[in-house]
PDB file of N, CA and C in Angstrom:
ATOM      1  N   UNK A   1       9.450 -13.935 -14.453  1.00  0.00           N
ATOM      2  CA  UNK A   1       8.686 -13.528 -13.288  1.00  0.00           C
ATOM      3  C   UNK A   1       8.235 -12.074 -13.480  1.00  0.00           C
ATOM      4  N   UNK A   2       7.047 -11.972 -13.078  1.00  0.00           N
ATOM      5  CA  UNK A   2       6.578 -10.247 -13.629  1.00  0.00           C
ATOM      6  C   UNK A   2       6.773  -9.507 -12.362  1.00  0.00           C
ATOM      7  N   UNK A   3       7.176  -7.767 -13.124  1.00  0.00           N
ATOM      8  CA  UNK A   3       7.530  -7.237 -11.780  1.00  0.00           C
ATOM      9  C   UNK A   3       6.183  -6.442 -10.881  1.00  0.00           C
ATOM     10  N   UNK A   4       6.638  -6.372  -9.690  1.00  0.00           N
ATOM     11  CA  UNK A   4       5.789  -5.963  -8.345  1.00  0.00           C
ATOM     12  C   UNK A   4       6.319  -4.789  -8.386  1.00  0.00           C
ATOM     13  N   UNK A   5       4.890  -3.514  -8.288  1.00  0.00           N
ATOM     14  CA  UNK A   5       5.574  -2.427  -7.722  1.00  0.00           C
ATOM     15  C   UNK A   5       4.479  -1.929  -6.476  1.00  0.00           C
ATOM     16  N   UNK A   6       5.042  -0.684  -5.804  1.00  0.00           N
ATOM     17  CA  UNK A   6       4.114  -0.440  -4.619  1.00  0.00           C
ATOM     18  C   UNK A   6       4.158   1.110  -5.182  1.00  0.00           C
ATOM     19  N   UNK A   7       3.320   1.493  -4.995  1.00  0.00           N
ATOM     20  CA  UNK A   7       3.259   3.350  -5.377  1.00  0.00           C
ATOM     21  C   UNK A   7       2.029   3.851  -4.347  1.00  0.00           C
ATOM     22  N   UNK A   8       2.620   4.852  -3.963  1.00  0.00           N
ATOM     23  CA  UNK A   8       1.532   5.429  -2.373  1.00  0.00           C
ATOM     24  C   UNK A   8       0.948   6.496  -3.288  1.00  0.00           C
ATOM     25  N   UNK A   9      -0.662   6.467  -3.106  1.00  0.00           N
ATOM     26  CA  UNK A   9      -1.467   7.300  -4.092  1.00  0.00           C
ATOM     27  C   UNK A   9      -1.743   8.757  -3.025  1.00  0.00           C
ATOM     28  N   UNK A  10      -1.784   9.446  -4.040  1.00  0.00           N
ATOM     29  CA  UNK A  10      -1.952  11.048  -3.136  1.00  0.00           C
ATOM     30  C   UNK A  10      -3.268  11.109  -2.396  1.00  0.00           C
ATOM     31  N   UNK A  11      -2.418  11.105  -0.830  1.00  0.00           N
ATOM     32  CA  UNK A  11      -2.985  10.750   0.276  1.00  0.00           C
ATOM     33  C   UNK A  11      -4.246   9.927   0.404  1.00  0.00           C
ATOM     34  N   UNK A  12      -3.884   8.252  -0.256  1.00  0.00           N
ATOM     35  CA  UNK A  12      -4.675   7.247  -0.103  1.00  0.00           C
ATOM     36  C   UNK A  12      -3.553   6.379   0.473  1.00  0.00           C
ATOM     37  N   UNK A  13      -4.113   4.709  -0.346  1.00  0.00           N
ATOM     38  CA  UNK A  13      -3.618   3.928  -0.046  1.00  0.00           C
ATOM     39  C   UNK A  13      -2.391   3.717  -0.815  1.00  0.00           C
ATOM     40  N   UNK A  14      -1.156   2.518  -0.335  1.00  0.00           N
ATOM     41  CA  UNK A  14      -0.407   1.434  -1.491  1.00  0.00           C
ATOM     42  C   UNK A  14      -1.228   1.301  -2.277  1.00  0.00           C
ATOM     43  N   UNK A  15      -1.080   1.361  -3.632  1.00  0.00           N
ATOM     44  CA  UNK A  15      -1.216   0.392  -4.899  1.00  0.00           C
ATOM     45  C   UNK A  15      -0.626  -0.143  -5.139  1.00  0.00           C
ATOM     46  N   UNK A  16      -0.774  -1.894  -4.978  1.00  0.00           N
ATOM     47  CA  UNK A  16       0.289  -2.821  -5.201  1.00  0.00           C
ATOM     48  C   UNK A  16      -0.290  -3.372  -6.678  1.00  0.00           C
ATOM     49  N   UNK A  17       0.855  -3.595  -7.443  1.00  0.00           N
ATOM     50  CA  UNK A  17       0.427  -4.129  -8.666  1.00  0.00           C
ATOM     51  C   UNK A  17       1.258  -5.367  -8.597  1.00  0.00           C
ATOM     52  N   UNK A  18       0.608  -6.137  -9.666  1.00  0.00           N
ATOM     53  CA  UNK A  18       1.987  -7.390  -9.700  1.00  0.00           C
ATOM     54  C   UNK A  18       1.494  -8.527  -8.836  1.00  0.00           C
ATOM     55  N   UNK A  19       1.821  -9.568  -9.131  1.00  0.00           N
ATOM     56  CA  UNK A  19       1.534 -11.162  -8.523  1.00  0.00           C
ATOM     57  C   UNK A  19       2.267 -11.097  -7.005  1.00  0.00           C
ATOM     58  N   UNK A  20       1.378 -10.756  -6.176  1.00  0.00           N
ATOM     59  CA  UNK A  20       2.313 -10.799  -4.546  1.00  0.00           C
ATOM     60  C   UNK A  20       0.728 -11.548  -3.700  1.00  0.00           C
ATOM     61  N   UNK A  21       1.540 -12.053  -2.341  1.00  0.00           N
ATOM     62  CA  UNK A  21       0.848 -13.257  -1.723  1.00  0.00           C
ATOM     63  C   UNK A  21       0.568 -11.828  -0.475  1.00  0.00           C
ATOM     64  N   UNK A  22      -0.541 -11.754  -0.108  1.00  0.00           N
ATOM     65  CA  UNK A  22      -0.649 -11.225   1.250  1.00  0.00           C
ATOM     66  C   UNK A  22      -1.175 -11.841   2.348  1.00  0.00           C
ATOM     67  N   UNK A  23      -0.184 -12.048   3.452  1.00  0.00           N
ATOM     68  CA  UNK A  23      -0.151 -12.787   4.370  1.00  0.00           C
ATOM     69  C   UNK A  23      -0.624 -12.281   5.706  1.00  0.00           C
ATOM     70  N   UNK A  24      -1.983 -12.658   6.597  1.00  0.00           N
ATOM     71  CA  UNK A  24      -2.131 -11.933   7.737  1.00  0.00           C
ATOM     72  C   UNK A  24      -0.898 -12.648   9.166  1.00  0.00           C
ATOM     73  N   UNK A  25      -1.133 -12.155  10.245  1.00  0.00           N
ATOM     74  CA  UNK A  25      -0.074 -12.035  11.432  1.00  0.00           C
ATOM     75  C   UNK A  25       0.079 -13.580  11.864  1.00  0.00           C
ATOM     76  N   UNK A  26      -1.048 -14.850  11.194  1.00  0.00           N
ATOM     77  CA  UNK A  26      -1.472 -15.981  12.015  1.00  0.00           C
ATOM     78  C   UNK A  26      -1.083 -16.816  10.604  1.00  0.00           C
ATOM     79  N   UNK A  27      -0.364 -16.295   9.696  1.00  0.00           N
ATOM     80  CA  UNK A  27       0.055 -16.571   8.166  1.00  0.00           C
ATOM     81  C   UNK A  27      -0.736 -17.286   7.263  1.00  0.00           C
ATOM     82  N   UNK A  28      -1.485 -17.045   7.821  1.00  0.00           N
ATOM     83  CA  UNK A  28      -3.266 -17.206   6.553  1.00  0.00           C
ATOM     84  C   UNK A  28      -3.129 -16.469   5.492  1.00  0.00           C
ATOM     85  N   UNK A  29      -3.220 -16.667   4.205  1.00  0.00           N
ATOM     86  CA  UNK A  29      -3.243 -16.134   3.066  1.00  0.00           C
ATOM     87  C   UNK A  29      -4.308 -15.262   2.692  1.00  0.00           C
ATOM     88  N   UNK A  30      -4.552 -14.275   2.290  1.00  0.00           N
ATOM     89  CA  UNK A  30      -5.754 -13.822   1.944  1.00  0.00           C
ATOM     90  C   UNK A  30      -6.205 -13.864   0.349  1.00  0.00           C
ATOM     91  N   UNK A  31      -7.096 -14.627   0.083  1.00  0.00           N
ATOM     92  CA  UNK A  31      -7.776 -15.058  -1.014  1.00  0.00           C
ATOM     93  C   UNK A  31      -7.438 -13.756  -2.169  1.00  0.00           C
ATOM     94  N   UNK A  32      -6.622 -13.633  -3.179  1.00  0.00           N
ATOM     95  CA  UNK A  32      -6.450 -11.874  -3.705  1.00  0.00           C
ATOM     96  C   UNK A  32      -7.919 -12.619  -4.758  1.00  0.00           C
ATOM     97  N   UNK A  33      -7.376 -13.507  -5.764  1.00  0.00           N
ATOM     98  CA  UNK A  33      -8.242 -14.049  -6.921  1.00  0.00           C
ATOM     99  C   UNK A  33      -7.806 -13.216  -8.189  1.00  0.00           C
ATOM    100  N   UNK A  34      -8.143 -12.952  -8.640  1.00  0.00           N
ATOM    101  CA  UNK A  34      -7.509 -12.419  -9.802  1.00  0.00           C
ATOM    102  C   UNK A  34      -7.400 -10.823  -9.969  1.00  0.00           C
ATOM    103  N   UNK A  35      -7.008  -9.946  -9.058  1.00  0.00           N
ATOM    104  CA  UNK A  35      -6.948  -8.745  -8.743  1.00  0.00           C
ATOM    105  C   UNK A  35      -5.868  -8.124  -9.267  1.00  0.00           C
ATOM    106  N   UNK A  36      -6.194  -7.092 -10.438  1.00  0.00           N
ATOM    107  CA  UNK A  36      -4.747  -6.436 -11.062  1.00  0.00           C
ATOM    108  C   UNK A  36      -3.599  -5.668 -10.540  1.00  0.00           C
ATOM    109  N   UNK A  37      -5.002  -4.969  -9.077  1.00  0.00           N
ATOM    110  CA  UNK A  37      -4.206  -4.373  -8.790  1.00  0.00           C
ATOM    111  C   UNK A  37      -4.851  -4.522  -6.614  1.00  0.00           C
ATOM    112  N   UNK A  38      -3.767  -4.167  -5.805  1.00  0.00           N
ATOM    113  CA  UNK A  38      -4.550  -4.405  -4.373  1.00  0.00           C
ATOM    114  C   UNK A  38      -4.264  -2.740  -4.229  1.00  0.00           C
ATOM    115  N   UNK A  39      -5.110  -2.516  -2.961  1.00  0.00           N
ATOM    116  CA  UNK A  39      -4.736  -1.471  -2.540  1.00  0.00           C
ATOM    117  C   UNK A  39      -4.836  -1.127  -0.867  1.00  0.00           C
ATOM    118  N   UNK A  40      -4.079  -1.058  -0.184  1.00  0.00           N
ATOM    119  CA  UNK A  40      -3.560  -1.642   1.359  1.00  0.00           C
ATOM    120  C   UNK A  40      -3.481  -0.190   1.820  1.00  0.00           C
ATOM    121  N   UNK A  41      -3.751  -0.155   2.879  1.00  0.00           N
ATOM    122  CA  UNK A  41      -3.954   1.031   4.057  1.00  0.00           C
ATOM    123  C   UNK A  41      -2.815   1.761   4.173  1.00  0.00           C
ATOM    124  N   UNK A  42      -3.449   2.897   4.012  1.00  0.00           N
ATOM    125  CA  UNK A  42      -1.822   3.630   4.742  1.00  0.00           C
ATOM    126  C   UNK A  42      -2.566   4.367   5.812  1.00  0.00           C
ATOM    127  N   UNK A  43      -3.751   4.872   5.652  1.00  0.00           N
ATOM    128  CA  UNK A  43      -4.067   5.932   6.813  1.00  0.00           C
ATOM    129  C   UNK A  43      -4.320   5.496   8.614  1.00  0.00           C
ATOM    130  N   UNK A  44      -4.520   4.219   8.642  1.00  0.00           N
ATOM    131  CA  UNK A  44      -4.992   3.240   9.773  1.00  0.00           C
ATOM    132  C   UNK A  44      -6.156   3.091  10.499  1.00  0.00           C
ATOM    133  N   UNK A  45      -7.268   3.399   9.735  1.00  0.00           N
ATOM    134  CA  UNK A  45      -8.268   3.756   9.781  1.00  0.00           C
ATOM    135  C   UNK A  45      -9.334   2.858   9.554  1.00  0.00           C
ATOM    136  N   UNK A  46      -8.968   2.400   8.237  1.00  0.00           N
ATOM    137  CA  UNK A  46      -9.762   1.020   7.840  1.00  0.00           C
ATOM    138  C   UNK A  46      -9.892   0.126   7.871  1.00  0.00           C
ATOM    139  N   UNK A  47     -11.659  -0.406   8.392  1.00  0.00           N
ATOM    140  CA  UNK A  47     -12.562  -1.274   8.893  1.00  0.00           C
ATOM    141  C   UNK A  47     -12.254  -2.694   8.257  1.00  0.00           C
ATOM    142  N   UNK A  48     -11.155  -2.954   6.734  1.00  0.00           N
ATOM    143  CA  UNK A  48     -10.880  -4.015   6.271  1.00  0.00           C
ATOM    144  C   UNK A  48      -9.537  -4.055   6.421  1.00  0.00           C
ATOM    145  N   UNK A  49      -8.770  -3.436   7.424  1.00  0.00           N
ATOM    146  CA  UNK A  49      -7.356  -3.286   7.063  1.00  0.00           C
ATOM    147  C   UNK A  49      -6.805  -5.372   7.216  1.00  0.00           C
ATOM    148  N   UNK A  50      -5.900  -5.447   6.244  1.00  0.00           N
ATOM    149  CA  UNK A  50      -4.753  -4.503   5.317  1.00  0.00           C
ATOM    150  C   UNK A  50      -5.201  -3.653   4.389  1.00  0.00           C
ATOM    151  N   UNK A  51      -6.446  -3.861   3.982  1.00  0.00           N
ATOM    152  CA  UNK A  51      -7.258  -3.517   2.596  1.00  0.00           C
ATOM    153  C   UNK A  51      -7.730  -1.942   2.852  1.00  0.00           C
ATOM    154  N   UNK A  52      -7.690  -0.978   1.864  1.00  0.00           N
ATOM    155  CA  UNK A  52      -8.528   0.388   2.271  1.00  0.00           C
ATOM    156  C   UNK A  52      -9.970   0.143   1.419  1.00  0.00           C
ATOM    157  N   UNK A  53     -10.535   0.734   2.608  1.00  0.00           N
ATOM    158  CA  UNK A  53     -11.925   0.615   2.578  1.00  0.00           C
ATOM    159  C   UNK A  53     -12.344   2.027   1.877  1.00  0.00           C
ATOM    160  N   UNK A  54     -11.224   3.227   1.547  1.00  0.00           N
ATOM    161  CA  UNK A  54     -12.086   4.548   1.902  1.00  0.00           C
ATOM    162  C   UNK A  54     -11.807   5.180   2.740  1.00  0.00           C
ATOM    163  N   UNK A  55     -11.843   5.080   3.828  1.00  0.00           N
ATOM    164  CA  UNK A  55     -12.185   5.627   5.425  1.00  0.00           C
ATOM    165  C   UNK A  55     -10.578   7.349   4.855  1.00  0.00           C
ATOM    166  N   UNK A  56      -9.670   6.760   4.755  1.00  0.00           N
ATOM    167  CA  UNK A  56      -8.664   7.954   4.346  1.00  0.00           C
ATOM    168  C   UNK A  56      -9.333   9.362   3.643  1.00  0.00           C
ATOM    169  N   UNK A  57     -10.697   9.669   3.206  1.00  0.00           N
ATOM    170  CA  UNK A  57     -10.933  10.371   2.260  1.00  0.00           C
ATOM    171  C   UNK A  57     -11.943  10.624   3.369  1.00  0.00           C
ATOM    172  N   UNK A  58     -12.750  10.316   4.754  1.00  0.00           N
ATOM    173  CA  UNK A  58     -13.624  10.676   5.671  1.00  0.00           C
ATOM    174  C   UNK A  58     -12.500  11.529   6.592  1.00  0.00           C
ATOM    175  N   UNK A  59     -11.273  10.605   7.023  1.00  0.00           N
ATOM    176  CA  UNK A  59     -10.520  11.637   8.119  1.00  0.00           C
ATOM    177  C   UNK A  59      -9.779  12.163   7.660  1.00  0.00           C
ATOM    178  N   UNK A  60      -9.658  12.948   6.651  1.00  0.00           N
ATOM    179  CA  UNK A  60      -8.637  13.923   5.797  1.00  0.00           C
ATOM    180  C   UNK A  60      -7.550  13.520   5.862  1.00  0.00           C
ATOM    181  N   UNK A  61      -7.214  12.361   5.655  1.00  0.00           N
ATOM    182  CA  UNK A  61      -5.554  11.538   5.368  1.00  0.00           C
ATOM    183  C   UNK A  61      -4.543  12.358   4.771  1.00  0.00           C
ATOM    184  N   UNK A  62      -3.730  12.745   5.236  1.00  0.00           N
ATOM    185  CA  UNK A  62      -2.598  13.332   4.133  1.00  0.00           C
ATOM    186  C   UNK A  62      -0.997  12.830   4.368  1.00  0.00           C
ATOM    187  N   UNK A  63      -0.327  12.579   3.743  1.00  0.00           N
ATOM    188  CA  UNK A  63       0.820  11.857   3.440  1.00  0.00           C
ATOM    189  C   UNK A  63       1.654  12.715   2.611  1.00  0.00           C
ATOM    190  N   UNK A  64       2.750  12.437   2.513  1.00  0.00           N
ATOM    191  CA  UNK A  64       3.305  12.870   1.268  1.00  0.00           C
ATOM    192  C   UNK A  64       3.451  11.307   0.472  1.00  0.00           C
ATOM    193  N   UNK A  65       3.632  11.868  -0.652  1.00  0.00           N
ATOM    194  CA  UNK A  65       3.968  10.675  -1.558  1.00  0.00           C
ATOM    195  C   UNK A  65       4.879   9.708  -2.183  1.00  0.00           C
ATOM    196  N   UNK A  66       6.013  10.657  -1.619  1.00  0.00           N
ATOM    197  CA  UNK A  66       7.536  10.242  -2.024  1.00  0.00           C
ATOM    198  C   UNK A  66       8.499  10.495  -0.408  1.00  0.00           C
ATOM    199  N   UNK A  67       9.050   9.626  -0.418  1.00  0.00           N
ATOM    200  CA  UNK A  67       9.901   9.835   0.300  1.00  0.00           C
ATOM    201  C   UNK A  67      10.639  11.155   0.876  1.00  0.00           C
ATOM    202  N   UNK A  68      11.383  11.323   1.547  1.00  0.00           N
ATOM    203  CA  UNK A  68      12.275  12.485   1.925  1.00  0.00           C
ATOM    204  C   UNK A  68      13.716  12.129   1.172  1.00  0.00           C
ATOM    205  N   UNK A  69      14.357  13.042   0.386  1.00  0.00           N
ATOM    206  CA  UNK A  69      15.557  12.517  -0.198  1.00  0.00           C
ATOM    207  C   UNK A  69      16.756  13.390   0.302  1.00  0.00           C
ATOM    208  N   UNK A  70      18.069  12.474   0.646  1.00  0.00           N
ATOM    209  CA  UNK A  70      19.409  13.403   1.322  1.00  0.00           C
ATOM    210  C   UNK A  70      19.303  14.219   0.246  1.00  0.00           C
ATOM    211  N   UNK A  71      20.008  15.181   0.838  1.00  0.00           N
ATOM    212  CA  UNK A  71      20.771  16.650  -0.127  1.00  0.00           C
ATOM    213  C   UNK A  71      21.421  16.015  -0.953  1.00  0.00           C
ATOM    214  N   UNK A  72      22.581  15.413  -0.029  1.00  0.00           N
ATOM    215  CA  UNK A  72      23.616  14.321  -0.906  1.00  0.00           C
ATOM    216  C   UNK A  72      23.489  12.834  -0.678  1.00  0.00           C
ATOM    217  N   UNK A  73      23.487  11.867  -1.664  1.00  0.00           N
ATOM    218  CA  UNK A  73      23.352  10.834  -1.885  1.00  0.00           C
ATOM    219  C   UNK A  73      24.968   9.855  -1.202  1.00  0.00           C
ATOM    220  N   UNK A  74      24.880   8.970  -0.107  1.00  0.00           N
ATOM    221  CA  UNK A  74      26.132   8.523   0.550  1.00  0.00           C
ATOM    222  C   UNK A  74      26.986   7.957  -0.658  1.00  0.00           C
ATOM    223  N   UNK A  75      27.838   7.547  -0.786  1.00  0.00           N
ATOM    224  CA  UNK A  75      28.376   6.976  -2.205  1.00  0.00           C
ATOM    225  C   UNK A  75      28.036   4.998  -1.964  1.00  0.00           C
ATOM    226  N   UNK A  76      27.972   4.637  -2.402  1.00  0.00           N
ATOM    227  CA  UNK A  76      27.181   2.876  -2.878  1.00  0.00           C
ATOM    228  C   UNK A  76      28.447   2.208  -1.541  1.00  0.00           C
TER     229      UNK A  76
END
């Protein structure tokens, strides 16, 4: 099985790579077709959401890119 990753692009969208099914709220599939890579909204803006259209780069979107990480890590 090949792996899926998600990586948030500096202050755009997800880039999802990898064989994944995207499902809208009424669980309709959305047609991907042979797409290497998707790239899904983060700013909430866009006119195709789940999909980014762009629109993040009109209202000055900014994000960080990585998470916030503890000082200290809890133990497993």
């Amino acid at each position: 099985m090949a792996e899926v990753t998600i990586k948030a692009s500096e202050d755009g969208p997800f880039l999802v790579k990898g064989p994944v099914k995207v499902v809208d709220a009424d669980g309709a599939e959305y047609d991907m077709g042979d797409r290497p890579v998707l790239e899904l909204c983060r700013c909430g803006g866009s006119a195709t959401k789940p999909f980014c259209d762009g629109t993040h780069r009109l209202i000055g979107f900014g994000a960080p890119e990585a998470a916030p990480r503890p000082a200290v890590r809890p133990p497993p």
